[in-house]
Protein backbone atom coordinates (compact mmCIF):
# COMPACT_ATOMS: atom_id res chain seq x y z
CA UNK A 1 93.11 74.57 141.94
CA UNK A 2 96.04 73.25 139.81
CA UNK A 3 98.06 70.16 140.96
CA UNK A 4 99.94 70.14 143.71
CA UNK A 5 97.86 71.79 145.87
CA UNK A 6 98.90 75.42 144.69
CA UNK A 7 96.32 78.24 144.90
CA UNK A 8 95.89 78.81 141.40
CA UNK A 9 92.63 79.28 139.19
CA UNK A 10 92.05 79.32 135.66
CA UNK A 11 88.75 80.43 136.33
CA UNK A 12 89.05 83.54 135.50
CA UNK A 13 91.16 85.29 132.58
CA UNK A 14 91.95 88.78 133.62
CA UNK A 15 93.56 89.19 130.27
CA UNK A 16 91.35 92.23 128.02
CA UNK A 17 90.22 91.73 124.17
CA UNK A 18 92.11 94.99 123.36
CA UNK A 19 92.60 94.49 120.05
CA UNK A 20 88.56 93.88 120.00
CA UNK A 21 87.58 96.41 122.15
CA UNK A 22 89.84 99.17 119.70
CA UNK A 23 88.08 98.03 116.71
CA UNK A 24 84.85 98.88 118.17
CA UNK A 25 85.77 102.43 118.93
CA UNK A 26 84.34 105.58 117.54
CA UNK A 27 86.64 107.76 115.25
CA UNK A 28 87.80 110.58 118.18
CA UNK A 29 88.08 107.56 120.40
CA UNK A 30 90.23 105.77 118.04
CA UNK A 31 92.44 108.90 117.08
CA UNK A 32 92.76 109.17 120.80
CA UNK A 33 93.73 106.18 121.64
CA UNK A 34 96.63 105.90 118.81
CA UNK A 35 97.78 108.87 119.60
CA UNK A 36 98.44 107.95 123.29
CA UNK A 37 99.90 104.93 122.61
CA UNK A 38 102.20 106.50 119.78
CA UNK A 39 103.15 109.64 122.22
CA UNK A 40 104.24 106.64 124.61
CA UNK A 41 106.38 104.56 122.22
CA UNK A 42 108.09 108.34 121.23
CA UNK A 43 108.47 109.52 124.65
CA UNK A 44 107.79 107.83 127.24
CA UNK A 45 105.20 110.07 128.64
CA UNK A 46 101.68 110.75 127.70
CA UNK A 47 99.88 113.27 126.14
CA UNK A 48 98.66 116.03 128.41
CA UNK A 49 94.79 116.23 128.98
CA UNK A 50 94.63 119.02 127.09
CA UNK A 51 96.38 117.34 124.23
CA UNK A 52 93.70 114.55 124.47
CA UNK A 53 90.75 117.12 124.66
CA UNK A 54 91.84 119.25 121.44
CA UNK A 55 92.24 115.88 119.56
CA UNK A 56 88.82 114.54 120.53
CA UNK A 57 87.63 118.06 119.53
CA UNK A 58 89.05 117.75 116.18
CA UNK A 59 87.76 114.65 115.34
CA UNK A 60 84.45 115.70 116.15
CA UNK A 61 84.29 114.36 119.42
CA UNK A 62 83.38 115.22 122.69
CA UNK A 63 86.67 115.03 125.11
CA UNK A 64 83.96 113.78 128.38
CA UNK A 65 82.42 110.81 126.32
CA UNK A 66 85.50 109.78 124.58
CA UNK A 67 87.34 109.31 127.67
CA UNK A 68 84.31 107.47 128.67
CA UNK A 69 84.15 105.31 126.01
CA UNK A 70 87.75 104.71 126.28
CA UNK A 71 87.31 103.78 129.71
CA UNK A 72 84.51 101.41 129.43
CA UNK A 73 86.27 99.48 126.85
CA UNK A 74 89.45 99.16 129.12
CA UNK A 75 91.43 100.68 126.77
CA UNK A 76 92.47 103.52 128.64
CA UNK A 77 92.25 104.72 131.95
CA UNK A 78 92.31 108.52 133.51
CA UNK A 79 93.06 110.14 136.74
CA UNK A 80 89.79 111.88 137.86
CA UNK A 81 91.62 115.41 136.09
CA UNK A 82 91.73 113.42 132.96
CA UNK A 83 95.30 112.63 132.12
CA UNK A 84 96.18 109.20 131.47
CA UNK A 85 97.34 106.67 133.77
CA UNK A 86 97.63 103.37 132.27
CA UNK A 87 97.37 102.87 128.26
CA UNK A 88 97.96 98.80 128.08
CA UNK A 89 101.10 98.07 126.93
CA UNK A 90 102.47 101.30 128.48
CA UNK A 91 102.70 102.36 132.21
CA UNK A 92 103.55 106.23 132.59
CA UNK A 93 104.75 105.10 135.71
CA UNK A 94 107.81 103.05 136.56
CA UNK A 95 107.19 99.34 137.22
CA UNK A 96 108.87 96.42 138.05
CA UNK A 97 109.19 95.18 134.09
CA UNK A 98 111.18 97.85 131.78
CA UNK A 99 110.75 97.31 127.93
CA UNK A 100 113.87 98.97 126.01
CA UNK A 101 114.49 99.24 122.13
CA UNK A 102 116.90 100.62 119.80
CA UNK A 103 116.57 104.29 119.92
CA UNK A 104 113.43 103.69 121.94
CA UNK A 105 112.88 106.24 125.09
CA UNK A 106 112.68 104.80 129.10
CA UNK A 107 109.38 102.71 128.75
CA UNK A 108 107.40 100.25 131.39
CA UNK A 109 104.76 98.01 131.50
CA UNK A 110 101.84 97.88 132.51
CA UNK A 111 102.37 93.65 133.26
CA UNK A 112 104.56 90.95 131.81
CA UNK A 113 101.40 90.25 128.82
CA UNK A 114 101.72 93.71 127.61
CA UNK A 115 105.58 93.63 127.91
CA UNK A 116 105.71 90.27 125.40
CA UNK A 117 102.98 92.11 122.42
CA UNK A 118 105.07 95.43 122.46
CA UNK A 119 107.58 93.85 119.89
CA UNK A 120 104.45 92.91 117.89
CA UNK A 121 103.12 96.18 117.99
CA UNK A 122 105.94 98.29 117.28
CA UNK A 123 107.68 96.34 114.84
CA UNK A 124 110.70 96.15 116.31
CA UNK A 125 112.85 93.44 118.60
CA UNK A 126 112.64 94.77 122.10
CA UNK A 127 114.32 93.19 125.65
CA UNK A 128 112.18 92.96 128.53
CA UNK A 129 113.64 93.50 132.70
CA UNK A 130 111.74 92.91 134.83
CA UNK A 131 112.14 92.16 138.36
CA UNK A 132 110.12 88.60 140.27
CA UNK A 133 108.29 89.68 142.63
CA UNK A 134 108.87 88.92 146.70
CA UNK A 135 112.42 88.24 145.62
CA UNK A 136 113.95 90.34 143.20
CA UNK A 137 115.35 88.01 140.82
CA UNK A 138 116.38 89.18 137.10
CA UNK A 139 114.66 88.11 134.25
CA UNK A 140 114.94 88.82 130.68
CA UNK A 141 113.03 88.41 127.68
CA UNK A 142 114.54 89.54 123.81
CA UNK A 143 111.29 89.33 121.63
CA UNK A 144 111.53 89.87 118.13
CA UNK A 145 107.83 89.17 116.85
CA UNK A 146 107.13 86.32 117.32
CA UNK A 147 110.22 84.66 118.31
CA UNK A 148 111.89 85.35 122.22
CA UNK A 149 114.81 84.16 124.11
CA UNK A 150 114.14 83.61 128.06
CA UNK A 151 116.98 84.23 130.33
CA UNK A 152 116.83 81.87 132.55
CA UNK A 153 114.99 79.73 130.04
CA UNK A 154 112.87 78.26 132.93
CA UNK A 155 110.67 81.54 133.05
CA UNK A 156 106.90 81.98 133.10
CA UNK A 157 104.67 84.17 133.36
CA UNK A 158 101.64 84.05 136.31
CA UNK A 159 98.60 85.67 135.09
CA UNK A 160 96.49 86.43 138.04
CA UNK A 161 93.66 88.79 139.00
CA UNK A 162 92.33 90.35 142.38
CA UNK A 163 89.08 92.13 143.56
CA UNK A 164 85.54 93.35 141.24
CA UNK A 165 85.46 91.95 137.75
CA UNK A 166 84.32 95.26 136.75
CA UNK A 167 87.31 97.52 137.72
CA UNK A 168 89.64 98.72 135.25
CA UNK A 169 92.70 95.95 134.42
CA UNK A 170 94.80 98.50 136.21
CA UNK A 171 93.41 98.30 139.34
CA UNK A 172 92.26 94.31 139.20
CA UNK A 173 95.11 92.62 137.09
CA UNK A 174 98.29 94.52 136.31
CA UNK A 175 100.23 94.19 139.18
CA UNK A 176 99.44 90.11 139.08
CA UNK A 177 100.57 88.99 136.06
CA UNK A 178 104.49 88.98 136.48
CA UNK A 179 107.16 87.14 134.80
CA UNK A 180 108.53 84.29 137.30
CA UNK A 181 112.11 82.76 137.38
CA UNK A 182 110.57 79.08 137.59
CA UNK A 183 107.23 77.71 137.72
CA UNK A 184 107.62 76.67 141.19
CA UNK A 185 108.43 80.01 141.89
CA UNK A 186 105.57 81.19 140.49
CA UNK A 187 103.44 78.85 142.19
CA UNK A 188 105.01 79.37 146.12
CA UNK A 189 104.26 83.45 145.44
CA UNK A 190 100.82 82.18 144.31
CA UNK A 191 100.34 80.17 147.59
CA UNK A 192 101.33 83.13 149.98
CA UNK A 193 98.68 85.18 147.99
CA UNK A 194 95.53 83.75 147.91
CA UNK A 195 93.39 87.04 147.33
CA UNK A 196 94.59 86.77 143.74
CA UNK A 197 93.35 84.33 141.20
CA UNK A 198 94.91 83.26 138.10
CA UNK A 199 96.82 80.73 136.24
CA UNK A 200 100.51 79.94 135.34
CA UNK A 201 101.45 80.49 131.33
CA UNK A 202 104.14 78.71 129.01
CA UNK A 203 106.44 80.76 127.72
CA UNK A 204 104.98 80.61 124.21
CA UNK A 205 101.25 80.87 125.81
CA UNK A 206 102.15 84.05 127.52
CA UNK A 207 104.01 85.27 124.25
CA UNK A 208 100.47 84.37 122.01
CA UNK A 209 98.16 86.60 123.97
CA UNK A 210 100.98 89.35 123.91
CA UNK A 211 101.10 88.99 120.21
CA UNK A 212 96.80 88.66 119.86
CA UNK A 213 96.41 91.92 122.28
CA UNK A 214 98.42 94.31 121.26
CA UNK A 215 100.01 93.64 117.71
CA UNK A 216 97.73 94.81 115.78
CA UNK A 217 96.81 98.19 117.74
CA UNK A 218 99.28 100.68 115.88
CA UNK A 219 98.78 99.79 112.19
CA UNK A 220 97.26 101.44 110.08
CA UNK A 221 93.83 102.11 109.93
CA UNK A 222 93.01 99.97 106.68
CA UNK A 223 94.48 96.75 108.77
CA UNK A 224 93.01 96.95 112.15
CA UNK A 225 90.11 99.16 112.11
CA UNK A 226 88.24 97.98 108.82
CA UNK A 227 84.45 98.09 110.51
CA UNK A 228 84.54 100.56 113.13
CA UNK A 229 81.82 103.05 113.81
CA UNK A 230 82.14 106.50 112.93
């Protein structure tokens, strides 16, 4: 419990080590992943699971255990057909926080952490919209790297988690960690929830783990996947 009675915990930190977890992955896992996560910043949509299974193949993997190795990182996860429905920073669904960029397609994300690294880990600025939940108020966010301008400048970000540790982040954290107008907003939605678990961020604390997670998950090989197993 943080002051003020609110029902807040920092016990737990439903935030992945993505950028970890990817430089652990296999070669076909690794193509994999990049490849969704490019196909998303292109399009908007994923790759089909038949995209996914011809580029395991070619990379000498086998489609079953690479999804299953993408899965068990959290990196990924799958409808039980196999096509992708959540690739952290990307939803391939519509959600409450919209990510735009110059010449950039109709993206989402997955939750307001993932929303702050995407600058990071396209190289580009991009502006955040999302929507606080129980009450529909506007925020925005303009990141450019490291740098962001919060409108209204009182914003934060709740990071909060619900149900088994062991679920995928899209089942047990996503839809917690949301971008708030004020931190006593933040802390009254936390109070009327108290199935979900989690902390309130800073504005630059939120923006760090953005940056940490997912900056370095699109460069190139030789920068961010020096020591991976083949």
């Amino acid at each position: 419990m943080t002051k003020e009675g609110s029902a807040i915990s920092a016990a737990r930190d439903p935030v992945p080590a993505l950028a970890s977890a990817a430089r652990r992955l296999s070669r076909p896992a690794r193509q994999v992943h990049r490849a969704v996560l490019a196909t998303l910043a292109a399009t908007g949509r994923p790759p089909p699971a038949a995209d996914l299974d011809r580029l395991a193949r070619q990379h000498g993997g086998d489609p079953g255990q690479v999804r299953a190795e993408l899965t068990t990182m959290d990196l990924l996860a799958f409808t039980p057909a196999g096509a992708v429905r959540a690739a952290y920073p990307f939803s391939p669904v519509p959600t409450q926080i919209r990510v735009s960029w110059d010449g950039g397609p109709p993206a989402y994300a997955m939750c307001a952490i993932d929303a702050l690294g995407m600058s990071a880990m396209l190289g580009r600025p991009v502006t955040i919209s999302a929507a606080e939940p129980g009450t529909g108020r506007s925020i925005t966010v303009v990141v450019d790297g490291s740098r962001a301008r919060w409108t209204p400048p009182t914003a934060v970000v709740f990071c909060g988690a619900a149900g088994d540790a062991g679920c995928p982040s899209v089942d047990r954290c996503c839809g917690y960690i949301n971008f708030f107008t004020a931190d006593r907003a933040a802390r009254a939605w936390a109070r009327s929830h108290p199935e979900v678990t989690g902390t309130i961020l800073s504005r630059n604390e939120a923006l760090r783990i953005g940056i940490d997670e997912f900056g370095t998950l699109l460069r190139p090989d030789e920068d961010s996947t020096s020591g991976t197993r083949e």
